[in-house]
Every structure is written in C-alpha cells, then in structure tokens.
Protein backbone atom coordinates (compact mmCIF):
# COMPACT_ATOMS: atom_id res chain seq x y z
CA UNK A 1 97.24 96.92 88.07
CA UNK A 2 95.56 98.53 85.10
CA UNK A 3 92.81 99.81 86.56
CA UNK A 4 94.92 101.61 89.55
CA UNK A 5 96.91 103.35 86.35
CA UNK A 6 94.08 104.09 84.97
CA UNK A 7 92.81 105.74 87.99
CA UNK A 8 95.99 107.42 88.56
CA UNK A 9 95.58 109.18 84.98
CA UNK A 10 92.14 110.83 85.72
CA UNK A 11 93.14 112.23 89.74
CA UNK A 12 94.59 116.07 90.11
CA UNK A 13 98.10 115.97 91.88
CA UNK A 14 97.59 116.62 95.28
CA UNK A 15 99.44 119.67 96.88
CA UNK A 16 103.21 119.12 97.76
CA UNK A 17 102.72 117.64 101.51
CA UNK A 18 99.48 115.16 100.20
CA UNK A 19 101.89 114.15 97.44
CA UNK A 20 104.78 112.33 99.79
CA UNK A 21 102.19 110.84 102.17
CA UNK A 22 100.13 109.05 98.97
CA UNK A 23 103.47 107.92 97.28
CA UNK A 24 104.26 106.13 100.96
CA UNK A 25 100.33 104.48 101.15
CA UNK A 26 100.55 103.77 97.72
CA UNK A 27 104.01 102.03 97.96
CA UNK A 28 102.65 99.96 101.04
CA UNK A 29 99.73 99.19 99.26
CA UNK A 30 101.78 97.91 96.37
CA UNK A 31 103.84 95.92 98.73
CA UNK A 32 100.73 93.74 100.95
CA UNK A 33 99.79 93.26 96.64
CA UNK A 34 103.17 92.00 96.09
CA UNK A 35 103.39 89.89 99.11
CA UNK A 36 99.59 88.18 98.57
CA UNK A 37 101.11 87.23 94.93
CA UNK A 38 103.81 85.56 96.31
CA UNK A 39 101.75 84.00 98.95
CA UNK A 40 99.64 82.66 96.35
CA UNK A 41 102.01 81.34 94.26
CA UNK A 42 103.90 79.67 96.97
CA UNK A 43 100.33 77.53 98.04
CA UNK A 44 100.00 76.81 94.07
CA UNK A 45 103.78 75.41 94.05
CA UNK A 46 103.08 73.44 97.24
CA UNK A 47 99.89 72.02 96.10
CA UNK A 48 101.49 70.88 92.06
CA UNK A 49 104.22 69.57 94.81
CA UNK A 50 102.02 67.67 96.20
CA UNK A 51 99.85 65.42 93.07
C-alpha cells in the first residue's frame, strides 16, 4: 500500500480522459487486493479452526 502511494506522489496527472480510465483500473486493482486479503484471512481462520 505504501509503495503504490508513494508511486502515486512522483507520476504527472494524466490528461482529463487518462484520468477516469486509471481511477477505474486502479479501483479494480484495489478490489482483486482487497478480495486476496480476505481470501487469506479466511484460510488462516479455517486452519486456527482446525488445531
């Protein structure tokens, strides 16, 4: 998450129309991260579930 900030920081704003279609990508991205989190934390739960 830092890093992506970080990265965020040093790039130009694109011009109007590039700006919309990176905020989508970068919302999707953000989601798939999200959703792999949750995924993880869900096989951790199931395995402490399990001892």
């Amino acid at each position: 998450m830092g890093k992506d900030k970080a990265k965020e920081g040093k790039t130009k704003p694109p011009p109007e129309g590039e700006r919309e279609r990176g905020r989508g990508r970068e919302e999707e991205g953000k989601k798939e991260v999200r959703e792999g989190e949750g995924k993880r934390d869900e096989r951790e739960r199931e395995r402490k579930r399990g001892r």
